[in-house]
N, C-alpha and C. Protein backbone atom coordinates (compact mmCIF):
# COMPACT_ATOMS: atom_id res chain seq x y z
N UNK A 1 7.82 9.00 9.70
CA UNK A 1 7.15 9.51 8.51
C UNK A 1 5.94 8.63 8.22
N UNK A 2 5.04 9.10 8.01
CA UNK A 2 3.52 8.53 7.65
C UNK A 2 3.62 8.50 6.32
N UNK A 3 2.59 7.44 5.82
CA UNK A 3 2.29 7.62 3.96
C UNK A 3 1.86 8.51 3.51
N UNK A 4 2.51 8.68 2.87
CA UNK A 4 2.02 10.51 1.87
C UNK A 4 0.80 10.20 0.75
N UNK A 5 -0.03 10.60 0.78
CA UNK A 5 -1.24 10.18 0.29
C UNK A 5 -0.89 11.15 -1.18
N UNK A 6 -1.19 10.89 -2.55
CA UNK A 6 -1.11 11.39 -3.61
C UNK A 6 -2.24 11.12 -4.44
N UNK A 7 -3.27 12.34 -4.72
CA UNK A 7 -4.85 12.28 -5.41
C UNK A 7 -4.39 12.49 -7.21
N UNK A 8 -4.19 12.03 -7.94
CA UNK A 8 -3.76 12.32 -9.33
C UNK A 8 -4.76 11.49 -10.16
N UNK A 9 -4.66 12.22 -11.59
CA UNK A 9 -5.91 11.53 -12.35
C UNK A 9 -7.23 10.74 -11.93
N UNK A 10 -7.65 11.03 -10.49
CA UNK A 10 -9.29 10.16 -9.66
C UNK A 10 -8.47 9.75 -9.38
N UNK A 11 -7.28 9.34 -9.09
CA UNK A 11 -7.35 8.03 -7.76
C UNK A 11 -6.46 8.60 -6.88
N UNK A 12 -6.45 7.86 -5.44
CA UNK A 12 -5.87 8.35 -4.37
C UNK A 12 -4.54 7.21 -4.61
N UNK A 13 -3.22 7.38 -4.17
CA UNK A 13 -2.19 6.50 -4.12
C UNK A 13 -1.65 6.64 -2.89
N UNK A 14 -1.14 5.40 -2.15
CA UNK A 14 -0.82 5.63 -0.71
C UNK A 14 1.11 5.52 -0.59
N UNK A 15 1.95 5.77 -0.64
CA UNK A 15 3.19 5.56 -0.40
C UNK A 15 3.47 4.81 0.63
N UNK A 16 3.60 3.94 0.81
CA UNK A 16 3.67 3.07 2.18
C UNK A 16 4.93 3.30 2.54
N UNK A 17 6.52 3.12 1.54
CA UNK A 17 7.53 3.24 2.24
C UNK A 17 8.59 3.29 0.56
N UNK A 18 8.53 4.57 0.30
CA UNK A 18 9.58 4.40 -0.71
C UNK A 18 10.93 4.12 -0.65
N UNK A 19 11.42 3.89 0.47
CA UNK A 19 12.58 3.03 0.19
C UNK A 19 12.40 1.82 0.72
N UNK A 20 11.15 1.04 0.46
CA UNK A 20 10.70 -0.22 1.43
C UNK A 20 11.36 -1.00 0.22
N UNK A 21 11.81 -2.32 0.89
CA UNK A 21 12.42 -3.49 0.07
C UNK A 21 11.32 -4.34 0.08
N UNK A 22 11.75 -5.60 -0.45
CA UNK A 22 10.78 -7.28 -0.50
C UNK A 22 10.33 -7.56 0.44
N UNK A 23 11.54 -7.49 1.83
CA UNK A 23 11.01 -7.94 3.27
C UNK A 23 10.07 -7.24 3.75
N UNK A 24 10.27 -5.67 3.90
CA UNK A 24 9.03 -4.70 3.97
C UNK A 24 8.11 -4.97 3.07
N UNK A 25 8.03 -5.51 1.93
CA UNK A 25 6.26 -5.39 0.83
C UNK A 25 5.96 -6.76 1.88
N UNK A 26 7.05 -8.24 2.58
CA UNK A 26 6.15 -8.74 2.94
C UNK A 26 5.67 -8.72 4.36
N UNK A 27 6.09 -7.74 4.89
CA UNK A 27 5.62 -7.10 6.43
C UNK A 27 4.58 -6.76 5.80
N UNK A 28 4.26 -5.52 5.56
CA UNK A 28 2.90 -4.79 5.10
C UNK A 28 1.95 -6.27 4.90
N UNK A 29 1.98 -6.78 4.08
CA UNK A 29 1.18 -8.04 3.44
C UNK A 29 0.43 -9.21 4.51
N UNK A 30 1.30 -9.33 5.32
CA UNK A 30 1.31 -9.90 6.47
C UNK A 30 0.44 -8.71 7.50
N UNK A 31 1.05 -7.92 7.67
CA UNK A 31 0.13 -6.80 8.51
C UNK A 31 -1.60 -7.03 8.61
N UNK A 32 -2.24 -6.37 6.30
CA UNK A 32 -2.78 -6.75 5.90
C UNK A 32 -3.95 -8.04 6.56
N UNK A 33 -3.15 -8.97 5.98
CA UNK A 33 -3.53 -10.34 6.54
C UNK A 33 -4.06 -10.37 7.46
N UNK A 34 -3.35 -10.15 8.40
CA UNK A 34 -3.60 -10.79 9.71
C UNK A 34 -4.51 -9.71 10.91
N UNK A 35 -4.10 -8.40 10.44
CA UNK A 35 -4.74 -7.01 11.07
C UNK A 35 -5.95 -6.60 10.41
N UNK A 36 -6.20 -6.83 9.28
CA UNK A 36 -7.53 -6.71 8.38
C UNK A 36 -8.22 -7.31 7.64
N UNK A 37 -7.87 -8.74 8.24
CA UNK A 37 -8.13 -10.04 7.66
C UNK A 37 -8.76 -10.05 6.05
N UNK A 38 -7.61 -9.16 5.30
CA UNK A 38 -8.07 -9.13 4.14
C UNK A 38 -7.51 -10.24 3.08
N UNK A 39 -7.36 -11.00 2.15
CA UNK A 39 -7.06 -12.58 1.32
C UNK A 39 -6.36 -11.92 -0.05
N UNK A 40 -5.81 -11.97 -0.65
CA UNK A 40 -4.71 -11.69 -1.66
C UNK A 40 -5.42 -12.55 -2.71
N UNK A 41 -6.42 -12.27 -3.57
CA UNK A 41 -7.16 -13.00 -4.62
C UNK A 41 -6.17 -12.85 -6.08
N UNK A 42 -5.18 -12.37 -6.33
CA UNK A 42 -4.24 -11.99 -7.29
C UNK A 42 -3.10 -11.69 -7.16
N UNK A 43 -2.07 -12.52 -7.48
CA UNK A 43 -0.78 -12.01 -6.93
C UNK A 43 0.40 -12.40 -8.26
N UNK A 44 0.68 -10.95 -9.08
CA UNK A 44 1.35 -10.62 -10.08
C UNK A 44 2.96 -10.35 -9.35
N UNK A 45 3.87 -11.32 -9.71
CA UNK A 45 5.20 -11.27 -9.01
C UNK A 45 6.17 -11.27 -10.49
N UNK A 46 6.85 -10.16 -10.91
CA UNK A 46 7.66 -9.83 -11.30
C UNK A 46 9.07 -9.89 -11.18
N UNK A 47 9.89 -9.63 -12.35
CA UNK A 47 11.42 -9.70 -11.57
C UNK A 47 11.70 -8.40 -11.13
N UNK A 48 11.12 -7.42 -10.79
CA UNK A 48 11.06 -5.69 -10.66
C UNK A 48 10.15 -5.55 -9.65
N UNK A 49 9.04 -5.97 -9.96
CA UNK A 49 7.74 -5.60 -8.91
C UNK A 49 7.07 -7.12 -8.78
N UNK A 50 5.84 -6.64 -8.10
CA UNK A 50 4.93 -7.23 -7.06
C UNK A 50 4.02 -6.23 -7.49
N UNK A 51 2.20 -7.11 -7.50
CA UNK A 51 1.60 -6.46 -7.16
C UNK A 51 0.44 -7.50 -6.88
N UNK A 52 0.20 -7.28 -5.34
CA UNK A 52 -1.22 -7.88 -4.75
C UNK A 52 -2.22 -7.55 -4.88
N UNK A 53 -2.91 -8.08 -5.35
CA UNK A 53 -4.51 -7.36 -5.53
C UNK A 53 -5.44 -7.99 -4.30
N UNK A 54 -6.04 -7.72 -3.33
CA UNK A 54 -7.19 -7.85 -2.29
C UNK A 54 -8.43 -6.75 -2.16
N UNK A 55 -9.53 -7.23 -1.46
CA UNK A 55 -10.34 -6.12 -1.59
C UNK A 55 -10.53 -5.88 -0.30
N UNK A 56 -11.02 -4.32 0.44
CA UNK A 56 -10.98 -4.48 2.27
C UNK A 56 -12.50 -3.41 2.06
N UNK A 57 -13.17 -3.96 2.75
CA UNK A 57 -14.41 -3.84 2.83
C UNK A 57 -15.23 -3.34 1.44
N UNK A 58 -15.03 -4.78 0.23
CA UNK A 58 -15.86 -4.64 -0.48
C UNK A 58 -15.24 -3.53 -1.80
N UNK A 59 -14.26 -3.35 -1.47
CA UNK A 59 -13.66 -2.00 -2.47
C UNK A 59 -12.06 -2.82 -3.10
N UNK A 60 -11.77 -2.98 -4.08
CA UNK A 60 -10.81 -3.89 -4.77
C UNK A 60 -9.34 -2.54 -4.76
N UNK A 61 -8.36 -3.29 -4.29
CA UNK A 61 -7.27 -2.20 -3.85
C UNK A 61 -5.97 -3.05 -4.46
N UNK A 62 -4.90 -2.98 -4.67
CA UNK A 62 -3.67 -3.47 -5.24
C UNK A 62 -2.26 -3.01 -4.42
N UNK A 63 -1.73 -3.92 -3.47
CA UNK A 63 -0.62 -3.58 -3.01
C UNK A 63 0.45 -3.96 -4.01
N UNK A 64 1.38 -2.64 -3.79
CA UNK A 64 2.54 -3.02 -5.27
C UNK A 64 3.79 -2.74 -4.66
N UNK A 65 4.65 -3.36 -5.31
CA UNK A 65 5.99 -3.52 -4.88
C UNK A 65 6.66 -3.28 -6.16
N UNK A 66 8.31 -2.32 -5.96
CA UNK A 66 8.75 -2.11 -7.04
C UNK A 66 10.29 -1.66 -6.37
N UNK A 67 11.24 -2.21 -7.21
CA UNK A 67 12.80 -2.05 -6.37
C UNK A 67 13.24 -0.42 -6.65
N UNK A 68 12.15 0.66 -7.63
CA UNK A 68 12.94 1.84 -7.93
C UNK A 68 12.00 2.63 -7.07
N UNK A 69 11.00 2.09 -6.62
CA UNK A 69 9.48 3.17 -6.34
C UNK A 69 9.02 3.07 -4.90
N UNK A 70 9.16 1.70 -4.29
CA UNK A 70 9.09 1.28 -3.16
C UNK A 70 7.82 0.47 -3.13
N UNK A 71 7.26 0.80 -2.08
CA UNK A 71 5.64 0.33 -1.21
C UNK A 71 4.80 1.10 -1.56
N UNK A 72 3.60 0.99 -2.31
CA UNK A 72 2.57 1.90 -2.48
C UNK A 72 0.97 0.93 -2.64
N UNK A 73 0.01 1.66 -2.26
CA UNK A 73 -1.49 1.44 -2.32
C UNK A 73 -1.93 2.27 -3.46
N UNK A 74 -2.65 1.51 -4.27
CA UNK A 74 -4.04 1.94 -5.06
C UNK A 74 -5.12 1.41 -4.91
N UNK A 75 -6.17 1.86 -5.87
CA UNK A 75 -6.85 1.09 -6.13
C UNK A 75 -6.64 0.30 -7.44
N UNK A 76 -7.58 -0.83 -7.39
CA UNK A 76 -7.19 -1.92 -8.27
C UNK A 76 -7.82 -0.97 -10.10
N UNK A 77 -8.70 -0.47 -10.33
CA UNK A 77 -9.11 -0.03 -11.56
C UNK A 77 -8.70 1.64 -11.84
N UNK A 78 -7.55 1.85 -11.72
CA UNK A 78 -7.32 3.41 -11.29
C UNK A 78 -8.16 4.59 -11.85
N UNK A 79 -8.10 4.29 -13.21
CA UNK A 79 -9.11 5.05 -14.07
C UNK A 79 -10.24 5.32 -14.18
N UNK A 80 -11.15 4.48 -13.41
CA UNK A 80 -12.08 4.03 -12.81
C UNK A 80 -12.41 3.84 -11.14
N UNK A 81 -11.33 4.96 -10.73
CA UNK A 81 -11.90 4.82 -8.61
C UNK A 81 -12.90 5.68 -8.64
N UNK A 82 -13.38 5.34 -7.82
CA UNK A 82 -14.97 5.91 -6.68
C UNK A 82 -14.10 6.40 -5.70
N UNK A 83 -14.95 7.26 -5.16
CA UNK A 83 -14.60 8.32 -4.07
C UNK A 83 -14.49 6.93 -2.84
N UNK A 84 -15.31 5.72 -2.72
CA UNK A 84 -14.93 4.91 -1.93
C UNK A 84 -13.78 4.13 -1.84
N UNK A 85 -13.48 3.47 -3.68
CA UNK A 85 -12.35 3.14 -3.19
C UNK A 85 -10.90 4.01 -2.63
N UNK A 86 -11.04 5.06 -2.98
CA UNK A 86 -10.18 6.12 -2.74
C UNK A 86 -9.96 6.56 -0.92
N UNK A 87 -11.56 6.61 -0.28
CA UNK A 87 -11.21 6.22 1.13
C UNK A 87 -10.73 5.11 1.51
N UNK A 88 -11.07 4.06 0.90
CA UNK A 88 -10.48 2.70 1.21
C UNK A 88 -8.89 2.80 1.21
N UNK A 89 -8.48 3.28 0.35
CA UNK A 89 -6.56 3.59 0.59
C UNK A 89 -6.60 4.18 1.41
N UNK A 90 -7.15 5.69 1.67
CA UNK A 90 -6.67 6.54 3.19
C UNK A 90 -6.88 5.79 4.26
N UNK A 91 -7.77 4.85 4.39
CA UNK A 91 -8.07 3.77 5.47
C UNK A 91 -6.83 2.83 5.76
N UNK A 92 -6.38 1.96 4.68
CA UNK A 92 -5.74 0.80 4.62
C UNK A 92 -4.65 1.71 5.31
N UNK A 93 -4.17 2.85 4.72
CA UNK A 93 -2.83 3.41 5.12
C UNK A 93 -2.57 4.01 6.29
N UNK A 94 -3.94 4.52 7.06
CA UNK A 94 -3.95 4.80 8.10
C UNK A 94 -3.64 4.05 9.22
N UNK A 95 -4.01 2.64 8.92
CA UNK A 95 -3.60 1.42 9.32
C UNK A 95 -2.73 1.30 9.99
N UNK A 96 -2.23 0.85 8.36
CA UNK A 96 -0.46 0.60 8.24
C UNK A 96 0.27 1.54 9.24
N UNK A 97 -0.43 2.83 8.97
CA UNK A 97 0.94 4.00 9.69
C UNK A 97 0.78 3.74 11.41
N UNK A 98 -0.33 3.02 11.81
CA UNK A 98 -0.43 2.36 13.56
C UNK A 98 0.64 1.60 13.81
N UNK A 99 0.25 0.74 12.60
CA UNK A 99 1.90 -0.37 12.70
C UNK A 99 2.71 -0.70 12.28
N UNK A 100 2.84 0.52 11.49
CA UNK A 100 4.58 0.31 10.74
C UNK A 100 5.24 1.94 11.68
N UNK A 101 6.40 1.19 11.67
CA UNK A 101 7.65 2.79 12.19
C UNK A 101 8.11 2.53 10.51
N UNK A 102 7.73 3.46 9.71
CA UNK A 102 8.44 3.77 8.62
C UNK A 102 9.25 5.00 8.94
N UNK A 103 10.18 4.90 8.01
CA UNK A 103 11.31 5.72 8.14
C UNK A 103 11.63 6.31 9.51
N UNK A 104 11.48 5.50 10.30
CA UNK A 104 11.84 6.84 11.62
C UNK A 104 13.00 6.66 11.92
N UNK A 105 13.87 5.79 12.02
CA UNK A 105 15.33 6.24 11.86
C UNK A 105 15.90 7.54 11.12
N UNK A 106 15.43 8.18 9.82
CA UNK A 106 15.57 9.59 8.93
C UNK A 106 15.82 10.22 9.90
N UNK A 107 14.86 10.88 10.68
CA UNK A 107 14.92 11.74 11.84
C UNK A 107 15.79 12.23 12.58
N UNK A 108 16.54 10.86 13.03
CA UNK A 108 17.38 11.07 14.28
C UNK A 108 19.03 10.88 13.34
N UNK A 109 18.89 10.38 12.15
CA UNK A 109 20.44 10.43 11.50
C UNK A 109 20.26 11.72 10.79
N UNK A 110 21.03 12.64 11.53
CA UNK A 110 21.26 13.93 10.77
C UNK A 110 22.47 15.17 11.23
């Protein structure tokens, strides 16, 4: 399963892995890092959620973590996205979906 991309009120939202846990928000993060050499300038850690804020080419984006919601991409000013930062999520997630196997176990248990 790939991230399901969701366009609501201007902004694009990326689902990275709704049943992703801590270890998965810190795969992705690491991914991030090291695959898009992007730097984590804000990092809001909750007893519920996570949320990283980095920018990838110039466009400010927020990876978030949450134990009811999972893995998801925005942008960092939601109310306020540009049609760029909004490609910038379909980008980041397109990514991700090279190198993450999300959910593909679903598939084959049935």
């Amino acid at each position: 399963m790939c991230p399901v991309l969701h366009t609501h009120d201007g902004f694009t939202e990326a689902v990275i892995d709704e049943d992703g846990g801590l270890k998965r928000f810190y795969e992705v993060a690491n991914l991030l890092a090291e695959g898009l050499k992007v730097r984590f300038s804000n990092k809001v850690d909750d007893f519920d959620s996570l949320i990283w804020d980095f920018n990838y080419r110039g466009n400010p984006l927020s990876l978030h973590y949450n134990i009811y919601t999972g893995i998801c991409l925005y942008p960092q000013k939601v109310s306020k996205a540009l049609a760029n930062h909004n490609k910038a999520v379909s980008d980041v997630a397109q990514f991700l979906e090279s190198r993450l196997l999300i959910n593909t176990a679903k598939k084959f248990i049935s």
